[in-house]
N, C-alpha and C. Protein backbone atom coordinates (compact mmCIF):
# COMPACT_ATOMS: atom_id res chain seq x y z
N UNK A 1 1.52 -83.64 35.30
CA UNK A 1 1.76 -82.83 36.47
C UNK A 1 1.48 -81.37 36.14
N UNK A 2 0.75 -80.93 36.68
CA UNK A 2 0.19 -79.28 36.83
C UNK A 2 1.36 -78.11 36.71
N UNK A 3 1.55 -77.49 35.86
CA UNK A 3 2.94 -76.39 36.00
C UNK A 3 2.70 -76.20 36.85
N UNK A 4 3.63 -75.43 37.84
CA UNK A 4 3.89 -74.05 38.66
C UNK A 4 4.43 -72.87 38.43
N UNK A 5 4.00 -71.76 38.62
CA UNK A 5 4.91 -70.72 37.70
C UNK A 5 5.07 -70.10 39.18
N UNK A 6 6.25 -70.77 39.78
CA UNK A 6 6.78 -70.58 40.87
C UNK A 6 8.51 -69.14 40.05
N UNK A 7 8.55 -69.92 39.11
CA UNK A 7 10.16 -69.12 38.32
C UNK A 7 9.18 -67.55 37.84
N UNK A 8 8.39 -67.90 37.36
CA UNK A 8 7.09 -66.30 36.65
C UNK A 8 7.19 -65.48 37.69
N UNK A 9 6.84 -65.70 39.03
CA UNK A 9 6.40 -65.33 40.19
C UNK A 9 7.21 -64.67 40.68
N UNK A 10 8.93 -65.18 41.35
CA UNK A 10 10.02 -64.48 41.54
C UNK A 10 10.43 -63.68 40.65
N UNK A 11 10.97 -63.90 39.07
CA UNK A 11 11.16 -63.04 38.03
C UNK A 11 9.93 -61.78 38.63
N UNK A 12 8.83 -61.45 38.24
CA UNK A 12 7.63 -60.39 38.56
C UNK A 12 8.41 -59.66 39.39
N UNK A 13 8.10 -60.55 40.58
CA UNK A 13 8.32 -59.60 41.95
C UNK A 13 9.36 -59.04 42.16
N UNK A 14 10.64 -59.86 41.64
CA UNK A 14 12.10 -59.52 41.83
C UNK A 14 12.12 -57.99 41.04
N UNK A 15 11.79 -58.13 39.76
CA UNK A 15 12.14 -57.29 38.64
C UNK A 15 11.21 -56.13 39.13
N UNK A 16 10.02 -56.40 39.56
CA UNK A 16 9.08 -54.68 39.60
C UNK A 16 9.81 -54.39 40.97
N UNK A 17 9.78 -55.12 42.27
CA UNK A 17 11.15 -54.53 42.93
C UNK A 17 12.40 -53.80 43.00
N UNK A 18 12.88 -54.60 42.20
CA UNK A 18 14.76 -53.77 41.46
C UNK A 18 14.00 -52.61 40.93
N UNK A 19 12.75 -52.51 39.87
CA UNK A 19 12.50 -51.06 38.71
C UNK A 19 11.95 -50.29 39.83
N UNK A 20 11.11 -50.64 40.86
CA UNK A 20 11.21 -49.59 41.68
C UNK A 20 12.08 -48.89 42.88
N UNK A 21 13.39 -49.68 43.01
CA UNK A 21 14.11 -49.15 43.83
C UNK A 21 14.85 -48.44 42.79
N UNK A 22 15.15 -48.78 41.56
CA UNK A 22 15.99 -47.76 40.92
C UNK A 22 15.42 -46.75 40.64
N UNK A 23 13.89 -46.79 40.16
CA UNK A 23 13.44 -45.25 39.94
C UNK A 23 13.17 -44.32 41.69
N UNK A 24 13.20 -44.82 42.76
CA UNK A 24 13.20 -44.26 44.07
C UNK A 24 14.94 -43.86 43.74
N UNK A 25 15.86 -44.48 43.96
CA UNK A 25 17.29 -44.02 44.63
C UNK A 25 17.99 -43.92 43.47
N UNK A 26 18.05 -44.35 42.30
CA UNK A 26 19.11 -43.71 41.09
C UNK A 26 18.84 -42.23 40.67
N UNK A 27 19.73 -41.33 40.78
CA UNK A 27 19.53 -39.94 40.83
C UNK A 27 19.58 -39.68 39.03
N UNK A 28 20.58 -40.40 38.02
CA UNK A 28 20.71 -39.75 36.93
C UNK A 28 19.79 -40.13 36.63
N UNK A 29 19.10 -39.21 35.69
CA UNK A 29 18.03 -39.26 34.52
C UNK A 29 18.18 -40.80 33.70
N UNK A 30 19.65 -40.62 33.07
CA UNK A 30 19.79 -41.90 31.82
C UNK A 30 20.22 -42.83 32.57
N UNK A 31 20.62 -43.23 33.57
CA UNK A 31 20.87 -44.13 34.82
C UNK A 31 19.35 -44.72 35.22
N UNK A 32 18.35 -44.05 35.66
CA UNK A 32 17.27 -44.78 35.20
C UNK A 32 16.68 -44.84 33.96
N UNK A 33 16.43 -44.89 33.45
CA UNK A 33 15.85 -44.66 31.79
C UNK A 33 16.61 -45.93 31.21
N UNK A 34 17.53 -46.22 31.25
CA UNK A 34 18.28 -47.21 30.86
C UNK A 34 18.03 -48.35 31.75
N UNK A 35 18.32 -48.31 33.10
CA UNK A 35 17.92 -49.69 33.94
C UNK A 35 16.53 -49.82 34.03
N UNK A 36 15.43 -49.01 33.98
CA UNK A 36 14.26 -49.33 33.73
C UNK A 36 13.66 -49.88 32.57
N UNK A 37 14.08 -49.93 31.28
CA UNK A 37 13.62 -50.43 30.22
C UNK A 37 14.53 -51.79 30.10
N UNK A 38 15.95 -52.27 31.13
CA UNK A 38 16.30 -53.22 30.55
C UNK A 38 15.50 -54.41 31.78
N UNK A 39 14.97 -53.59 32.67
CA UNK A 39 14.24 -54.28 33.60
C UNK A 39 12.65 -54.39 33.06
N UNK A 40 12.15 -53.69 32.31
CA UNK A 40 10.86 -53.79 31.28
C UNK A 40 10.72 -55.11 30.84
N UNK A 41 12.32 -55.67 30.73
CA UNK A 41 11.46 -57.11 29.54
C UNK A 41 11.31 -58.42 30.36
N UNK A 42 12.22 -58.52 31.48
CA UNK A 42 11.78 -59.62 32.36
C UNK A 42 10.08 -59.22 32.91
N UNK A 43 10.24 -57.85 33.46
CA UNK A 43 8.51 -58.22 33.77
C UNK A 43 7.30 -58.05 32.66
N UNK A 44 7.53 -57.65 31.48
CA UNK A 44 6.24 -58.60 30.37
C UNK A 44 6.39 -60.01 30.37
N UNK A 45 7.72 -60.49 29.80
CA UNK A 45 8.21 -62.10 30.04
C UNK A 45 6.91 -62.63 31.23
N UNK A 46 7.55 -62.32 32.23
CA UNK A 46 6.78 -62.77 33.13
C UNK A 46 5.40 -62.67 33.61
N UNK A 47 4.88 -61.63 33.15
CA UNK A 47 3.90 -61.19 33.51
C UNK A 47 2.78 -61.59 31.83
N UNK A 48 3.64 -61.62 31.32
CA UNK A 48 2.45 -62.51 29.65
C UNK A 48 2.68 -64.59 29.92
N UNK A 49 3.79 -65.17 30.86
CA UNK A 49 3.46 -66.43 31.52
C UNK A 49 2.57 -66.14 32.39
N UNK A 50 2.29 -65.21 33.12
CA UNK A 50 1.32 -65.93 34.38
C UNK A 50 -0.03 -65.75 34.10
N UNK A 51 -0.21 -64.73 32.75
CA UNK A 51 -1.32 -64.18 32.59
C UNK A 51 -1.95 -63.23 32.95
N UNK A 52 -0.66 -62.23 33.39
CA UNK A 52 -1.46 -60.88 33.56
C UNK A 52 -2.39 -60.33 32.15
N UNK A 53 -1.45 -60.57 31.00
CA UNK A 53 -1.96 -59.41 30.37
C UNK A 53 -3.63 -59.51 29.85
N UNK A 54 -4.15 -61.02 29.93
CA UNK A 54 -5.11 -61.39 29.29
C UNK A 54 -6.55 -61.02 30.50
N UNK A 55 -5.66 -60.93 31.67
CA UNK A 55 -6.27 -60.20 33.12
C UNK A 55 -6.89 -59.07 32.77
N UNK A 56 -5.48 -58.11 32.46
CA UNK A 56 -5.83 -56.70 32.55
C UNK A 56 -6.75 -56.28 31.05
N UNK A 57 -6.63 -56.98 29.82
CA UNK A 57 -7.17 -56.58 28.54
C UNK A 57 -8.81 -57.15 28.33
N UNK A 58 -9.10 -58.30 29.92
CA UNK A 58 -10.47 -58.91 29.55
C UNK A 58 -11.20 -57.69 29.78
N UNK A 59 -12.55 -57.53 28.88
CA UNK A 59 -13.54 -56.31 29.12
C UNK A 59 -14.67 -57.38 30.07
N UNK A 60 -14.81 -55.99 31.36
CA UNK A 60 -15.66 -56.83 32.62
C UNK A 60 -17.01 -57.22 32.12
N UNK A 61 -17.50 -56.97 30.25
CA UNK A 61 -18.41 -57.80 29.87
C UNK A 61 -18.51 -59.02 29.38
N UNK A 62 -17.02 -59.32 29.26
CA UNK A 62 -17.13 -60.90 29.15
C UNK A 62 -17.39 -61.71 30.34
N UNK A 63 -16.79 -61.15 31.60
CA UNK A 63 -17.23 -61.88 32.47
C UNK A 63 -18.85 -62.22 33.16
N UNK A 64 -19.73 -60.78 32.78
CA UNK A 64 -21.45 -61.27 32.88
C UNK A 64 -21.58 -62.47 32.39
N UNK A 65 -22.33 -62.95 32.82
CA UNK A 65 -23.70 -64.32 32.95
C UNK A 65 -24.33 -63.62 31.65
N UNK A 66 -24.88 -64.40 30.65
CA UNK A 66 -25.99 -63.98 29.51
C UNK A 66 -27.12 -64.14 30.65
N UNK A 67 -27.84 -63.37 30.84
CA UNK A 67 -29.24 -63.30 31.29
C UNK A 67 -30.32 -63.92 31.28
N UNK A 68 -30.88 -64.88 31.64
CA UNK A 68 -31.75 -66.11 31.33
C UNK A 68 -33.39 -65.53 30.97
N UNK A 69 -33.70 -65.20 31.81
CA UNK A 69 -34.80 -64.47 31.81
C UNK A 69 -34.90 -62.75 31.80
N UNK A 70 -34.92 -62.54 30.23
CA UNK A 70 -34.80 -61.49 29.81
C UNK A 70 -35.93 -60.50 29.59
N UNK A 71 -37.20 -61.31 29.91
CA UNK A 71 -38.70 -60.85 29.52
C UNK A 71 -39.11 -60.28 31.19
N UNK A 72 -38.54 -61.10 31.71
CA UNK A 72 -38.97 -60.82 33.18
C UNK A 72 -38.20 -59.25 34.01
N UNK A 73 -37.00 -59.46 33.41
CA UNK A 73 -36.29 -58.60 33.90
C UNK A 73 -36.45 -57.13 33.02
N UNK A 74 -36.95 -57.14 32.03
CA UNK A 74 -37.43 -55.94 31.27
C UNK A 74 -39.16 -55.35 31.83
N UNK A 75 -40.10 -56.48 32.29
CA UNK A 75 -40.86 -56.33 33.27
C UNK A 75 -40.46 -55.26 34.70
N UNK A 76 -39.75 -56.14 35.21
CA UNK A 76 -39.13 -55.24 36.68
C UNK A 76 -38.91 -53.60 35.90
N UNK A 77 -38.27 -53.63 34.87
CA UNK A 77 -37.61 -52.47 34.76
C UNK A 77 -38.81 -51.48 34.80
N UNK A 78 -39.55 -52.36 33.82
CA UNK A 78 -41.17 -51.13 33.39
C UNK A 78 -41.28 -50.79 35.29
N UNK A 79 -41.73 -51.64 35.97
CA UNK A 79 -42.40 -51.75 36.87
C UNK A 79 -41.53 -50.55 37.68
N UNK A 80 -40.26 -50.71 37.94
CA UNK A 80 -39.65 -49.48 38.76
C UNK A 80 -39.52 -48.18 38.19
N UNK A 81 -39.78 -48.00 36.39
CA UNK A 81 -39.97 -46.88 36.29
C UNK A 81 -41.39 -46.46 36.70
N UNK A 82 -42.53 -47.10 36.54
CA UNK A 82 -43.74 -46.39 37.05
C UNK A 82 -43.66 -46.21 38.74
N UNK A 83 -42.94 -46.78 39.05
CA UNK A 83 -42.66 -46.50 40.43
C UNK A 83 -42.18 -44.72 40.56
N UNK A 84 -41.07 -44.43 39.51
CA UNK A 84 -40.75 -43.46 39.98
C UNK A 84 -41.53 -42.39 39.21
N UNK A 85 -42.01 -42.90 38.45
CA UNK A 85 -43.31 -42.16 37.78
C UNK A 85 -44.31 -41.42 38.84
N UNK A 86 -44.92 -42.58 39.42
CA UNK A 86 -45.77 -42.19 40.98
C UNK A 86 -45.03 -41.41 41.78
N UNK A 87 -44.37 -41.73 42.03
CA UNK A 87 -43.08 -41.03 42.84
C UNK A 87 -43.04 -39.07 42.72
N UNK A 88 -42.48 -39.04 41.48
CA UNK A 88 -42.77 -37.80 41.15
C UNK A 88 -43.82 -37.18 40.57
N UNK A 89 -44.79 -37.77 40.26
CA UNK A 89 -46.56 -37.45 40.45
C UNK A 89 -46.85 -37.14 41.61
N UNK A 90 -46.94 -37.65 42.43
CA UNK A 90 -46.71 -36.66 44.18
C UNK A 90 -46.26 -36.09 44.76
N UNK A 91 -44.47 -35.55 44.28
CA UNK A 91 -43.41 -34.36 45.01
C UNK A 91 -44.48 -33.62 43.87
N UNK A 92 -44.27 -33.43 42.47
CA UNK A 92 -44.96 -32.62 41.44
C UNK A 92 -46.09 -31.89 42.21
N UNK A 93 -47.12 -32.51 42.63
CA UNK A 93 -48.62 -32.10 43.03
C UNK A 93 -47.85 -31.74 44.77
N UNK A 94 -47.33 -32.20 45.56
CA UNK A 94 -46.94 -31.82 46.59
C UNK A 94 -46.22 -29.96 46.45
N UNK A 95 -45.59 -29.90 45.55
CA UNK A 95 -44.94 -28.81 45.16
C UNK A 95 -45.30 -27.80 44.19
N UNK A 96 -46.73 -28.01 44.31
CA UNK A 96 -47.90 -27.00 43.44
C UNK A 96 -47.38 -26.96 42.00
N UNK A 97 -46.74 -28.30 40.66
CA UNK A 97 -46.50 -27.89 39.86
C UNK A 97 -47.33 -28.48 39.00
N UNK A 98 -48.12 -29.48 39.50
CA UNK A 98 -49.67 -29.69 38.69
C UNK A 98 -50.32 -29.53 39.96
N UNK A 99 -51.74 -29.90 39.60
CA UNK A 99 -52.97 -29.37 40.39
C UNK A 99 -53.24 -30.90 40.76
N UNK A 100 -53.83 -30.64 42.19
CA UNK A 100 -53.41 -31.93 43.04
C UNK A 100 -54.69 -33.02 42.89
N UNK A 101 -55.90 -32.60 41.94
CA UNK A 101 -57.17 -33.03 41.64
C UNK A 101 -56.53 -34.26 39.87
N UNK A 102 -55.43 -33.33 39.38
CA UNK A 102 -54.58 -34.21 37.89
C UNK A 102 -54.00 -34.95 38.74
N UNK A 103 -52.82 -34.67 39.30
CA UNK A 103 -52.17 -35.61 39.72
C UNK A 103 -52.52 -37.09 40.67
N UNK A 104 -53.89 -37.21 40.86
CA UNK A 104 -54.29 -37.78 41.98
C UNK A 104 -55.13 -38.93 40.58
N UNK A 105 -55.39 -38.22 39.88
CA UNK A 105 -55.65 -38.96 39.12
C UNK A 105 -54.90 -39.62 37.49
N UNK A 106 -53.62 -39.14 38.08
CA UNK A 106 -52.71 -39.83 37.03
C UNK A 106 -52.31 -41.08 37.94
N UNK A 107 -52.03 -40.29 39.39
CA UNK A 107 -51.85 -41.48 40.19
C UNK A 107 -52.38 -43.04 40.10
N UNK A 108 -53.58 -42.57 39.88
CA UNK A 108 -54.62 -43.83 39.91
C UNK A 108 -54.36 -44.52 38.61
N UNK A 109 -54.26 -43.91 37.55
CA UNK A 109 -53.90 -44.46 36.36
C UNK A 109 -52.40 -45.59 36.24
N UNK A 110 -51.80 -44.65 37.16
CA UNK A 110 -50.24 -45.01 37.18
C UNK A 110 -50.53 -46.49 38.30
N UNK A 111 -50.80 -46.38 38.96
CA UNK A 111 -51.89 -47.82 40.31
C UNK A 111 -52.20 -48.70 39.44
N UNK A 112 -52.83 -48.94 38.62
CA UNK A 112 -53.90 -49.35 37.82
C UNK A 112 -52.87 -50.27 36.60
N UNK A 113 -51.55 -49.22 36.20
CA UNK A 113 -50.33 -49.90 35.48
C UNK A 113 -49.43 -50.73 36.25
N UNK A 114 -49.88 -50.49 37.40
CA UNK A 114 -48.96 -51.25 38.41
C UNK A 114 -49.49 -52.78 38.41
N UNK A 115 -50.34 -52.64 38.52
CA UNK A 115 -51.18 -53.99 39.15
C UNK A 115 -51.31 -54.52 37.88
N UNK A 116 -51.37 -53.96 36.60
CA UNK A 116 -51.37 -54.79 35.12
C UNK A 116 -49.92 -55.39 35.27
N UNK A 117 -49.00 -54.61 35.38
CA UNK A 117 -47.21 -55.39 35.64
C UNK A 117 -47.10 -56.32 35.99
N UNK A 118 -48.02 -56.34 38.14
CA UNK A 118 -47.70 -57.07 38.59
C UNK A 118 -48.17 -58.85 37.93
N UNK A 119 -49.81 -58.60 37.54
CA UNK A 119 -50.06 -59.89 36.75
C UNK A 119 -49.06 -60.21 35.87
N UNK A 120 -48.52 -59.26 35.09
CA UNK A 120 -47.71 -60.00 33.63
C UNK A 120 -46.62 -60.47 34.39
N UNK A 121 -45.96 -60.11 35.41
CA UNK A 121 -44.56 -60.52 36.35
C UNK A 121 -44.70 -62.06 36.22
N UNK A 122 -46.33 -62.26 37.33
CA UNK A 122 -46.63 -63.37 37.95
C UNK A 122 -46.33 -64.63 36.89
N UNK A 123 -47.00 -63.93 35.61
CA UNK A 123 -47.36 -64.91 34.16
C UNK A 123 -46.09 -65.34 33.94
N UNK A 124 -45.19 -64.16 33.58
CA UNK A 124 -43.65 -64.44 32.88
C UNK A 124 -42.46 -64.99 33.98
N UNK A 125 -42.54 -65.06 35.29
CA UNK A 125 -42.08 -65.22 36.43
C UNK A 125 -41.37 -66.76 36.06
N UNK A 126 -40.41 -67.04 35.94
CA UNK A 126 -40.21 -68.28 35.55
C UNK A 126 -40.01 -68.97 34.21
N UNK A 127 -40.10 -68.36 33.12
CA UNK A 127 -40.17 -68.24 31.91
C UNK A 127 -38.76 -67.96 31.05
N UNK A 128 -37.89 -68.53 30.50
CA UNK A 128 -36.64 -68.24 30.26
C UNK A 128 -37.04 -67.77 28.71
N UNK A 129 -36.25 -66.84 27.81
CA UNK A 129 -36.56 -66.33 26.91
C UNK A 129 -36.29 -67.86 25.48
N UNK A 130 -36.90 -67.68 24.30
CA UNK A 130 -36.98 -68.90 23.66
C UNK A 130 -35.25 -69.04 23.04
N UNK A 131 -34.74 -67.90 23.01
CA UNK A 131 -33.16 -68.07 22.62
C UNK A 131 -32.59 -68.99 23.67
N UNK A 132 -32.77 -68.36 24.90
CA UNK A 132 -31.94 -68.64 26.26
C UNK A 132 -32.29 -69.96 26.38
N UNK A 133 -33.62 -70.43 26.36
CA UNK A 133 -34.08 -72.05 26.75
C UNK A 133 -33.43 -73.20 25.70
N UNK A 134 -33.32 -72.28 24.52
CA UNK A 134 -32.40 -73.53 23.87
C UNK A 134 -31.25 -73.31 24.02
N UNK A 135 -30.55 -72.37 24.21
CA UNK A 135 -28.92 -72.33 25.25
C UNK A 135 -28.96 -73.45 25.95
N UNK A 136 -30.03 -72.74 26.88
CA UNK A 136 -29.76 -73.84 28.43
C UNK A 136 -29.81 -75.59 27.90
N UNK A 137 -30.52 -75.90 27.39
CA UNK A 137 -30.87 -77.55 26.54
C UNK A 137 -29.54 -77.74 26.41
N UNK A 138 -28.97 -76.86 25.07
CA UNK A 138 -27.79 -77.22 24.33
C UNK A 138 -26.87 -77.51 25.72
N UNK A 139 -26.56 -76.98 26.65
CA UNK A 139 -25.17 -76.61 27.59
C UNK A 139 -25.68 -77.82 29.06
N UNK A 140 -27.31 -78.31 28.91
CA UNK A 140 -27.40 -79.39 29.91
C UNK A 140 -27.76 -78.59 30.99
N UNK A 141 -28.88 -77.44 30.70
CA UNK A 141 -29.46 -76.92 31.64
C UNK A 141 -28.32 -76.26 32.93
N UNK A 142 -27.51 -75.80 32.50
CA UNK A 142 -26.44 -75.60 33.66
C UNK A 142 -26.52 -73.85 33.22
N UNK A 143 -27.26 -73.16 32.60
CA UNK A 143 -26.89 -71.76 32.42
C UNK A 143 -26.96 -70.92 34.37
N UNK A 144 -26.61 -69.99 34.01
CA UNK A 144 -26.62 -68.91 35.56
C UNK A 144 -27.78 -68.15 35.38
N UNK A 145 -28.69 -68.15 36.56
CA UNK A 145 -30.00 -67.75 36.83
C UNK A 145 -29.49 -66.34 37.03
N UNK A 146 -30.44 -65.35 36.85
CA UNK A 146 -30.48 -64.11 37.22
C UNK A 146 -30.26 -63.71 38.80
C-alpha cells in the first residue's frame, strides 16, 4: 500500500502557521525567538519526509534532457550567429560605419555561409551524436528529442 504523508502535510502547515502567527502577534523579542526555533524542528521533520529539501537543493541542471543531437544544434547556433552577423553588416553600412560597396560585399560572403550551413543542417538533420546513439541503444531508444 502506497504511504500517504497525510501526518507530514498537517505537521508543515500547522507548524509554518503557529511560526507565523507568533512572529505577526508575539510582541517580546525572546517570546518569539524561543517559540520560533521550538517550532523550527517540526517543520524540517516534516518538510525532510515529504521532500522538500531534496526539492529546494536539486540544481535546475539536473533536471535538462542530455541533448540528443548535439551536432545539429551547434549548426543552428553557427547559423543564427551569421544571421546576426548580416544583421549588423547592414545597420553598420546603413549608419556610414563601413562603406556600403565592403559591406555589401561581406554581405554576400556572409549569404554564401548561409547556404553552406543550410546544406550541412540538411546532412546532419537527424543524426544523433555517436555518444548519444549508444545512450539511446543502451536505455531502448527512449532518450528525449531536442
Amino acid at each position: 500500500m502506497p504511504r500517504r504523508p497525510t501526518l507530514e502535510v498537517v505537521v508543515l502547515v500547522v507548524s509554518l502557521l503557529a511560526d507565523a502567527a507568533i512572529l505577526y502577534f508575539a510582541e517580546e523579542p525572546a517570546a518569539r525567538l524561543s517559540l520560533g526555533l521550538l517550532l523550527l524542528a517540526p517543520i524540517v521533520w516534516s518538510s525532510a519526509r515529504l521532500g522538500v529539501v531534496e526539492l529546494v537543493t536539486q540544481s535546475p541542471s539536473d533536471k535538462v534532457h542530455k541533448r540528443r543531437f548535439v551536432r545539429l544544434r551547434s549548426q543552428v547556433g553557427q547559423l543564427l550567429d551569421e544571421i546576426r552577423r548580416l544583421n549588423w553588416m547592414a545597420v553598420d553600412a546603413e549608419r556610414g560605419f563601413r562603406s556600403r560597396e565592403a559591406a555589401l560585399q561581406e554581405m554576400d560572403r556572409i549569404e554564401g555561409r548561409l547556404k553552406d550551413l543550410i546544406q550541412e543542417i540538411r546532412v546532419t538533420a537527424g543524426q544523433m551524436s555517436a555518444e548519444q546513439a549508444g545512450g539511446a541503444v543502451a536505455e531502448g531508444g527512449e532518450a528525449k528529442a531536442d
